[in-house]
Protein backbone atom coordinates (compact mmCIF):
# COMPACT_ATOMS: atom_id res chain seq x y z
CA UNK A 1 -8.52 -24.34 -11.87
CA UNK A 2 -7.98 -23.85 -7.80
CA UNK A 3 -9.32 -20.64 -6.89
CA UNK A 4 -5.52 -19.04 -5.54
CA UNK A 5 -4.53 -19.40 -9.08
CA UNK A 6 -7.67 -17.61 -10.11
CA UNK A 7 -6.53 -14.84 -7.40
CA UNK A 8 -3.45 -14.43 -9.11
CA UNK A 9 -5.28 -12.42 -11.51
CA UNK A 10 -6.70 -10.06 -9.29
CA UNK A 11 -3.58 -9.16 -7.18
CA UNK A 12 -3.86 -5.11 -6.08
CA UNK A 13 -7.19 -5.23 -6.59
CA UNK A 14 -10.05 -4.59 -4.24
CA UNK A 15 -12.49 -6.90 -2.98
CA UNK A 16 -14.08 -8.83 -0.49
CA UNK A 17 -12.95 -11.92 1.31
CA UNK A 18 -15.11 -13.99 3.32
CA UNK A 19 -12.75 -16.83 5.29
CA UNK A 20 -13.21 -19.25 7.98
CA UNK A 21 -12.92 -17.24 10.54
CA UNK A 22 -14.28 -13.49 9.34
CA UNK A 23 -14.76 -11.52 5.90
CA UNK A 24 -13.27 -8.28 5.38
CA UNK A 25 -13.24 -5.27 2.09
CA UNK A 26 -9.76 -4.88 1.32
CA UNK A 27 -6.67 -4.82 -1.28
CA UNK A 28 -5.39 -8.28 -2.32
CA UNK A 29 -1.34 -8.04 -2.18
CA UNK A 30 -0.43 -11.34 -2.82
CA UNK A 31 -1.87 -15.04 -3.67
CA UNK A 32 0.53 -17.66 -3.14
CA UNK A 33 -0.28 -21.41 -2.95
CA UNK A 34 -0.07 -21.42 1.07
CA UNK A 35 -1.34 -18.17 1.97
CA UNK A 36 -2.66 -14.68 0.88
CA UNK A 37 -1.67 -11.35 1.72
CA UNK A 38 -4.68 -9.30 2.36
CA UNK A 39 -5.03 -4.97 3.33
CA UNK A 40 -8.45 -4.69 5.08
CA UNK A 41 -10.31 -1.21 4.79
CA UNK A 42 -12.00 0.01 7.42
CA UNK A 43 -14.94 1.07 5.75
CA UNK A 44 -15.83 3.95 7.83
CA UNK A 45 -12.84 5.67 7.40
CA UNK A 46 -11.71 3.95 3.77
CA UNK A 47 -7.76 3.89 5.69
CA UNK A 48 -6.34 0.30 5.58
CA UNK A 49 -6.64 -0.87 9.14
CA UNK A 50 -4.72 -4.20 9.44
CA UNK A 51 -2.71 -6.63 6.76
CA UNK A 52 -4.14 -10.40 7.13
CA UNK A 53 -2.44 -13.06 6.32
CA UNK A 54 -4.94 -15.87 5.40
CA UNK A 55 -4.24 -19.90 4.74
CA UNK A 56 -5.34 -20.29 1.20
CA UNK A 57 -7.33 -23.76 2.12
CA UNK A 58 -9.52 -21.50 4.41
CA UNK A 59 -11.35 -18.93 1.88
CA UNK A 60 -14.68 -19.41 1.73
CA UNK A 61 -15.93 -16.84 -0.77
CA UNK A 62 -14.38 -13.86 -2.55
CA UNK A 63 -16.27 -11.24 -4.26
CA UNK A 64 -14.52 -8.61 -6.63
CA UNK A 65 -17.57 -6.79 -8.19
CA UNK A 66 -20.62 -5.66 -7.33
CA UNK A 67 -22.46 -2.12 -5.68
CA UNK A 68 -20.22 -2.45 -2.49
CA UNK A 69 -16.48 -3.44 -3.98
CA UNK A 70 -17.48 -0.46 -6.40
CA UNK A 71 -18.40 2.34 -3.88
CA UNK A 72 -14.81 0.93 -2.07
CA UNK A 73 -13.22 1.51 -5.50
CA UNK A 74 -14.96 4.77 -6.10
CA UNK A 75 -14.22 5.60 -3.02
CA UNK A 76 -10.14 5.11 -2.46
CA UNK A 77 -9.64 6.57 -5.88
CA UNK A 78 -11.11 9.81 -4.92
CA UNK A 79 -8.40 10.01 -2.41
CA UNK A 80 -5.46 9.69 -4.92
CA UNK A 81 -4.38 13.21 -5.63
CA UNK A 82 -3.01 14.46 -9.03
CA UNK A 83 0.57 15.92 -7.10
């Protein structure tokens, strides 16, 4: 299985990316076969700061658990209100 079809899984989830060129927290929006459409979080201010458009052949690692994606997590759902 190629990892983008993998990500296809975990589409409007939040995790991190690591790619050739940086690694970002953020919301996954869309895995395609060339590229990925990726919300970073600024993690200061938990506001998404920039969408990323990333080549698929140049993720390196992706992480979608773990003590940091969860405190993210915990984090922007405590800013959903009930209105």
């Amino acid at each position: 299985m190629r990892l983008v079809e993998k990500l296809k899984d975990y589409e409007n989830q939040y995790m991190f990316i690591r790619w050739a060129t940086g690694g970002e927290y953020g919301k996954l929006v869309y895995a395609g076969d060339d590229f990925i459409e990726f919300e970073v979080i600024n993690v200061d201010t938990m506001e998404y700061s920039e969408t990323v458009l990333i080549n698929s052949s140049l993720i390196l690692e992706v992480c979608v658990g773990g003590f940091d994606v969860g405190r993210i997590l915990a984090e922007m759902s405590s800013k959903i209100s009930l209105d």
